[in-house]
Protein backbone atom coordinates (compact mmCIF):
# COMPACT_ATOMS: atom_id res chain seq x y z
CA UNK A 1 11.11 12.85 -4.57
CA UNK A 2 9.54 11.01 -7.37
CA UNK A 3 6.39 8.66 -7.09
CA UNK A 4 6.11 6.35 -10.29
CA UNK A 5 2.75 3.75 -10.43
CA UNK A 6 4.42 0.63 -11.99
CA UNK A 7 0.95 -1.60 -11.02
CA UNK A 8 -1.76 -0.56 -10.50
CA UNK A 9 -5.83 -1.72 -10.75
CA UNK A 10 -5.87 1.28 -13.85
CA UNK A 11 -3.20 1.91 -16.31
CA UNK A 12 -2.47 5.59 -18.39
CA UNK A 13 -1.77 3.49 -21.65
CA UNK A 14 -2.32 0.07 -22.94
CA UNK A 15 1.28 -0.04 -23.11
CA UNK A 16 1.06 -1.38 -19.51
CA UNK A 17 0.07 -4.52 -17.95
CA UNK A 18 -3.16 -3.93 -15.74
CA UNK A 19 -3.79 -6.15 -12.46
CA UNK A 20 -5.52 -6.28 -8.84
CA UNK A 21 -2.55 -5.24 -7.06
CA UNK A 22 -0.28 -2.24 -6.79
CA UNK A 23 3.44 -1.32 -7.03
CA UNK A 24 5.20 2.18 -6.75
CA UNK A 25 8.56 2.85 -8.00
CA UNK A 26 10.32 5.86 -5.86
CA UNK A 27 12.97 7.58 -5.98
CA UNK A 28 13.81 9.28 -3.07
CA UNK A 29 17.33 11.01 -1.54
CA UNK A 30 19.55 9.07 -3.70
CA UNK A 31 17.93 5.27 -3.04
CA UNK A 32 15.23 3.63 -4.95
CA UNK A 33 12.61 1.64 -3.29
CA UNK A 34 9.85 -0.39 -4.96
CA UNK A 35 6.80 -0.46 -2.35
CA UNK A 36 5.06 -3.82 -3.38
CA UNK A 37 5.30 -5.90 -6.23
CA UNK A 38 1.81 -6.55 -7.50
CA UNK A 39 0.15 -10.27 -8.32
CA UNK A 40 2.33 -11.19 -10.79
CA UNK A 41 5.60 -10.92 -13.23
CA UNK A 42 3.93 -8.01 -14.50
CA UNK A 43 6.09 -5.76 -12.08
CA UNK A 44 8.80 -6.65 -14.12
CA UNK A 45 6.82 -6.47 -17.32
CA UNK A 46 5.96 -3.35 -16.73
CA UNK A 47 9.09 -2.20 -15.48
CA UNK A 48 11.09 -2.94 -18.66
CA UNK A 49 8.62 -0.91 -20.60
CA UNK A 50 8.79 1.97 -18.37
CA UNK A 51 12.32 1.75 -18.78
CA UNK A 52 13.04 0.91 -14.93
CA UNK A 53 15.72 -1.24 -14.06
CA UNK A 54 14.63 -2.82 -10.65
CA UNK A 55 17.88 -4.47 -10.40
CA UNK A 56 19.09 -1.52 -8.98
CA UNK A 57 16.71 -1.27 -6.20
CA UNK A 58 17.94 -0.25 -2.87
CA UNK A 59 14.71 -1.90 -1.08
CA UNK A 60 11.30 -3.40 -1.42
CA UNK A 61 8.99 -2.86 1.14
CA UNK A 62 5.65 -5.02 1.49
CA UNK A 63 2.91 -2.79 2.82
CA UNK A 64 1.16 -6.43 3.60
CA UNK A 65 0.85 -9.85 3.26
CA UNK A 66 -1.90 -10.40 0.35
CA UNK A 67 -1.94 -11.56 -3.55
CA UNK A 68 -1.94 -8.22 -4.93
CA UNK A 69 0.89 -7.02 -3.17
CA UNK A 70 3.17 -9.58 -2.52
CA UNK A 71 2.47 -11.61 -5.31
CA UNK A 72 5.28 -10.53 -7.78
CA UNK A 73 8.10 -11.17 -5.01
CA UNK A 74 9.01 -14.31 -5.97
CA UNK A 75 9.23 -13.50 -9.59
CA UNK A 76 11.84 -10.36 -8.55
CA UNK A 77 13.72 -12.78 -6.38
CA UNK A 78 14.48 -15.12 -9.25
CA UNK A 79 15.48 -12.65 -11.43
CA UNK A 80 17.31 -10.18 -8.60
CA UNK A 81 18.27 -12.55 -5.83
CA UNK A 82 20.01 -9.76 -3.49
CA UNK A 83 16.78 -7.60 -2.74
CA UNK A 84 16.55 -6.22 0.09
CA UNK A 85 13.01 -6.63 1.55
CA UNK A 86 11.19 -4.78 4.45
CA UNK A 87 8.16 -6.45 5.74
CA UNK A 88 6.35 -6.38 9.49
CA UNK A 89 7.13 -9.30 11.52
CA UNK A 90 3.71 -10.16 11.67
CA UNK A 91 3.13 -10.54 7.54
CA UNK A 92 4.75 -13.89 8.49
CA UNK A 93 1.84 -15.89 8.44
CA UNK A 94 -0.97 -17.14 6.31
CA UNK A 95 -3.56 -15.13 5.42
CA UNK A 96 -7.31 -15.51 4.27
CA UNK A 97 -10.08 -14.36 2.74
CA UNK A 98 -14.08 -16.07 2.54
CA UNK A 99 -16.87 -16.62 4.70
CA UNK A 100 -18.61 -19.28 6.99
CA UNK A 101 -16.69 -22.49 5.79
CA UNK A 102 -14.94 -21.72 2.42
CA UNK A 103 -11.81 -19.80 2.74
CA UNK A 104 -8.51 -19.78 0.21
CA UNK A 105 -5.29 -18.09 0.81
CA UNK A 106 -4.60 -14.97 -0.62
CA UNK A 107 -0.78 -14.96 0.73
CA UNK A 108 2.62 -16.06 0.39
CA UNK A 109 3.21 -18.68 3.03
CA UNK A 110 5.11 -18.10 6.34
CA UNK A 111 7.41 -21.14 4.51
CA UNK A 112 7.90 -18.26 1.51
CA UNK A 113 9.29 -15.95 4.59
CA UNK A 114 11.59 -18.73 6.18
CA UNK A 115 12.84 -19.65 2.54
CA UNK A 116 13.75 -15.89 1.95
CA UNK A 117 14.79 -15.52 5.31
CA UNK A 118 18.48 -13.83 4.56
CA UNK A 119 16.30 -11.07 2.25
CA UNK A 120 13.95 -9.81 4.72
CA UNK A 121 14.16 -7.58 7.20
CA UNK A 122 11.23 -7.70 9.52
CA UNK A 123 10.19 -5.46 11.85
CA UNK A 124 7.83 -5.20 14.52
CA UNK A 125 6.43 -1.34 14.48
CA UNK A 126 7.66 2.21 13.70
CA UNK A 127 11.01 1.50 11.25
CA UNK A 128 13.14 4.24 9.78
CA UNK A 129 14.78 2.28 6.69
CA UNK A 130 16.39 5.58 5.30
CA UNK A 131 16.88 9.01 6.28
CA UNK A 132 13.35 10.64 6.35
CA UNK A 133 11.53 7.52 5.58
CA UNK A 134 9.69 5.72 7.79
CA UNK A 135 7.54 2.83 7.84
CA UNK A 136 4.27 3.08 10.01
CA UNK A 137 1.16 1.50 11.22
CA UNK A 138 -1.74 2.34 13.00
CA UNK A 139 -1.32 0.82 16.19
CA UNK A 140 -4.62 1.35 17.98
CA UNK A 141 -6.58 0.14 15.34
CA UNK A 142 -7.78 -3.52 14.33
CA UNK A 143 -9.38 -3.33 11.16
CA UNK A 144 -13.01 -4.11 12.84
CA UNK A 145 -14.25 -0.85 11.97
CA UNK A 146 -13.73 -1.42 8.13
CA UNK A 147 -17.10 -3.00 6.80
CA UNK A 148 -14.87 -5.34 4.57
CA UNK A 149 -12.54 -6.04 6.97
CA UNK A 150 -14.60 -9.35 8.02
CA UNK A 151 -13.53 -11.02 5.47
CA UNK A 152 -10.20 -11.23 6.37
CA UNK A 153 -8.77 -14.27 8.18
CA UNK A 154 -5.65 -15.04 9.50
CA UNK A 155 -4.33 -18.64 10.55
CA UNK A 156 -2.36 -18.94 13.26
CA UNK A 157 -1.47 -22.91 14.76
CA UNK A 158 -3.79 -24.14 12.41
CA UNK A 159 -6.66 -21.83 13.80
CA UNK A 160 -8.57 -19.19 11.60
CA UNK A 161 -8.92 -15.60 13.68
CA UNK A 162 -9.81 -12.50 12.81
CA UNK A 163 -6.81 -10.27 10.70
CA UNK A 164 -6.50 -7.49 12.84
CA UNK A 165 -4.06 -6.17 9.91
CA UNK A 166 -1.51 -6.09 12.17
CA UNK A 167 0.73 -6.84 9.02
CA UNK A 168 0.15 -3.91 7.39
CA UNK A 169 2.43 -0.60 7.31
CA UNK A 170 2.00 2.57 5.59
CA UNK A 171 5.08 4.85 4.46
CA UNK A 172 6.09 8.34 5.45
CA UNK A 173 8.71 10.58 3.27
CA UNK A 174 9.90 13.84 4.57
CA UNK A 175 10.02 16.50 1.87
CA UNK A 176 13.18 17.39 2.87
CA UNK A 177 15.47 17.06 6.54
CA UNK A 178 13.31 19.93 8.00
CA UNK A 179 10.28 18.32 9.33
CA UNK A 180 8.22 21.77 8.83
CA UNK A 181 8.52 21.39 5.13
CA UNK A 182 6.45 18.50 5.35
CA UNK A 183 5.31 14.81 4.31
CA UNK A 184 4.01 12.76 1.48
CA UNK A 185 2.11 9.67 3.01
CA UNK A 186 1.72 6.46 0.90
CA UNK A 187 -0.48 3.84 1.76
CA UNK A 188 -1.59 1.47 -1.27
CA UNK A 189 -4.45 -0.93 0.44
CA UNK A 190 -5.44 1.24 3.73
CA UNK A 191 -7.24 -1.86 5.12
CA UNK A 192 -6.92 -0.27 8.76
CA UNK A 193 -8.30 3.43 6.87
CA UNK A 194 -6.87 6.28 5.57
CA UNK A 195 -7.92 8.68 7.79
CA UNK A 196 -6.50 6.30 10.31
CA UNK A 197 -3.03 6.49 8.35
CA UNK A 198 -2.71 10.30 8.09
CA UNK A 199 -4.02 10.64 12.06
CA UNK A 200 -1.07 8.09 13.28
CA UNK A 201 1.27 10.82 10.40
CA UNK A 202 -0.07 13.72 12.33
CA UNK A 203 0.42 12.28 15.71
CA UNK A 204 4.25 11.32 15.08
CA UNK A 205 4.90 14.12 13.25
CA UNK A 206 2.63 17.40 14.55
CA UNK A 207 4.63 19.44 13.16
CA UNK A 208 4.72 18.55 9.76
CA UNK A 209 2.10 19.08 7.65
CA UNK A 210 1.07 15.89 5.00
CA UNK A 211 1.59 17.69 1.15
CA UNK A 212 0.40 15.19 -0.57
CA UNK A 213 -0.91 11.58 -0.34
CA UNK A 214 -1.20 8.46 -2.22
CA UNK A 215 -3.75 5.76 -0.90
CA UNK A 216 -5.83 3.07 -1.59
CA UNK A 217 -9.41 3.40 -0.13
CA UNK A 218 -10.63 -0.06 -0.51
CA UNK A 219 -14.07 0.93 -1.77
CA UNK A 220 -14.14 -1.55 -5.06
CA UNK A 221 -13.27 -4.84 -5.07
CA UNK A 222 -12.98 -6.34 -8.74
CA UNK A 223 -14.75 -2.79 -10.24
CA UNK A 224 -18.39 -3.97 -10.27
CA UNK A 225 -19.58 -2.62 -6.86
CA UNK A 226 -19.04 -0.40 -3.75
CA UNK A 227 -18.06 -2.75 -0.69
CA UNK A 228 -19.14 0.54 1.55
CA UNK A 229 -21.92 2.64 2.06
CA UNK A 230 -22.58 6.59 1.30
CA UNK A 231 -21.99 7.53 4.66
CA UNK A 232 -18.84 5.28 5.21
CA UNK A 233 -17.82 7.55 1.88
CA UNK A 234 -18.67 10.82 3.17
CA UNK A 235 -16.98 10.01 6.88
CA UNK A 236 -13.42 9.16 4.72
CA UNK A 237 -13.46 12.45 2.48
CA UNK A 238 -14.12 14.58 5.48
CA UNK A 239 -11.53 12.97 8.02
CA UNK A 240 -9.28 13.48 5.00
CA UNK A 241 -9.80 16.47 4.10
CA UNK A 242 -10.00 17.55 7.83
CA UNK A 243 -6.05 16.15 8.21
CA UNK A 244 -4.69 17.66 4.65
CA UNK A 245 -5.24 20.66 2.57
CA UNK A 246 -3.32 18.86 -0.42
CA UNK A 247 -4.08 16.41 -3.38
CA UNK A 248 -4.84 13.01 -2.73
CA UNK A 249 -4.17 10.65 -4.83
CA UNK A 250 -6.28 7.86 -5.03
CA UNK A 251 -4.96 4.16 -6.31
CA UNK A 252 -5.66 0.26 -6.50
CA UNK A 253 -8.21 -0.71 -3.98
CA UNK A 254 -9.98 3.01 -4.29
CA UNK A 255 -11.03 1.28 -7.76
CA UNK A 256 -12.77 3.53 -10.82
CA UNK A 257 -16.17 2.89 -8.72
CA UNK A 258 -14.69 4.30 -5.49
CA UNK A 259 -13.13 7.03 -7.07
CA UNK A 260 -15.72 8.10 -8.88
CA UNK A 261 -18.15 8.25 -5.62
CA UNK A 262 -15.34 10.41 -3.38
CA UNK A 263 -14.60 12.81 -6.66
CA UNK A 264 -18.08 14.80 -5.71
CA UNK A 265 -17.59 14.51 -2.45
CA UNK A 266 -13.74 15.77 -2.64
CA UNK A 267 -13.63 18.01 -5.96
CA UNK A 268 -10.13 18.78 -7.46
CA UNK A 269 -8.33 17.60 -4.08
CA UNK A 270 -9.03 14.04 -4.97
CA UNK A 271 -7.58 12.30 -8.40
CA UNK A 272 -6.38 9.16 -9.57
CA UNK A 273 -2.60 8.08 -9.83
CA UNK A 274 -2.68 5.86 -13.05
CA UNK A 275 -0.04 2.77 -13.86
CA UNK A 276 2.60 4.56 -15.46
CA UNK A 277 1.53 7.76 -14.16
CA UNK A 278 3.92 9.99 -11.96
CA UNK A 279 4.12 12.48 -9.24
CA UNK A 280 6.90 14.82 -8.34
CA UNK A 281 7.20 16.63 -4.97
């Protein structure tokens, strides 16, 4: 199994394009999946320099509906119009971000979903897309409990509501076809928590242990401050560390900020997984 950052908030070299967004390149028993595509045309950008040829990809798989993941979709569609591309049913929609009366979309329209309608393959929950890789949400939750999370807006028949993040899916690899050899769990936003993510793992899969992790905490938005407090911080690097004795990997919405608040708090367990930057289990 390989794990390749081709987007991330934080690149290894200048080589690579930087953005607010994420994309990770994996290989994984024989198929290659890109999960999300960034803002921009930088996934492909970055892509070519890295020597990747996403033309060959055997899926793309939107963990949700916002900008920084979704964004670079269209560009891959123009330039690969056969994609294959794995979304929830619910990332159909509009979604939101602002407060009180100013609020902008931070989506692709549910217009961009009908238009693309004979690439996607949408889902409603637990999806197996390949042998020993599933895509997974946490069902019982609704975001509320994230401080950020109220934000977030979602416009359904022309109404704004709360997003519950019902749109959003994390992904599960099995290390190999004996589930005691155990998982890598990837989740590059975590707007419904990482704890949350590796609980709903645990749950579906007791009996495999998670080896290793790759998540974004959503503690930094746009580097210049925490968007939680110390004790939000300490509750996430305990639940984590309570639910896996492995490295975590920290990415995008984590930000240098967050990271650098959970690295005391987590030691050598927690480090950073770079643009252009790779992992090999």
């Amino acid at each position: 199994m390989r794990i390749l950052s081709l987007i991330d908030d934080l690149t290894a070299t200048d080589r690579l394009a930087a953005e607010h967004g994420s994309a990770i390149y994996i290989e994984y028993g024989g198929k290659k999946i890109l999960f999300d595509t960034g803002a921009s045309d930088k996934v492909i950008v970055n892509a070519e320099r890295m020597l990747l040829d996403l033309g060959k990809l055997d899926a793309v798989v939107i963990s949700h509906n916002h900008t920084g993941h979704i964004g670079g979709l269209a560009h891959l569609l123009a330039k690969f119009p056969s994609l294959t591309i794995y979304a929830k049913r619910a990332a159909a929609n509009d979604f939101y971000k602002g407060a009180a009366f100013f609020r902008f979309r931070m989506s692709e329209s549910a217009a961009f979903f009908k238009r693309y309608a004979d690439n996607f393959v949408l889902f409603e929950n637990f999806q197996e897309i390949f042998p020993g890789l599933y895509l997974m949400t946490d069902e019982s939750a609704d975001g509320s409990h994230r401080p950020d999370n109220r934000r977030f807006f979602e416009k359904e028949s022309g109404k704004f509501k709360r997003d519950e993040f019902k749109h959003e899916v994390f992904m599960l690899l099995m290390r190999t076809q004996d589930e005691k050899d155990g998982c890598v769990v990837i989740s590059p936003c975590s707007h419904l928590g990482v704890p949350e993510c590796l609980e709903t793992a645990r749950l579906n899969f007791p009996h495999s242990p998670i080896r290793g992790t790759v998540a974004g905490f959503r503690l930094s938005v746009g580097g210049k401050k925490l968007t939680v407090k110390r004790d939000f911080l300490e509750s996430n690097a305990r639940r984590v560390a309570d639910l896996t004795n492995y490295t975590v990997y920290a990415c995008h919405s984590a930000g240098k900020l967050g990271y650098e608040a959970l690295k005391p708090m987590m030691g050598d367990q927690l480090q950073y997984l770079r643009a252009g930057e790779e992992i090999i289990f």
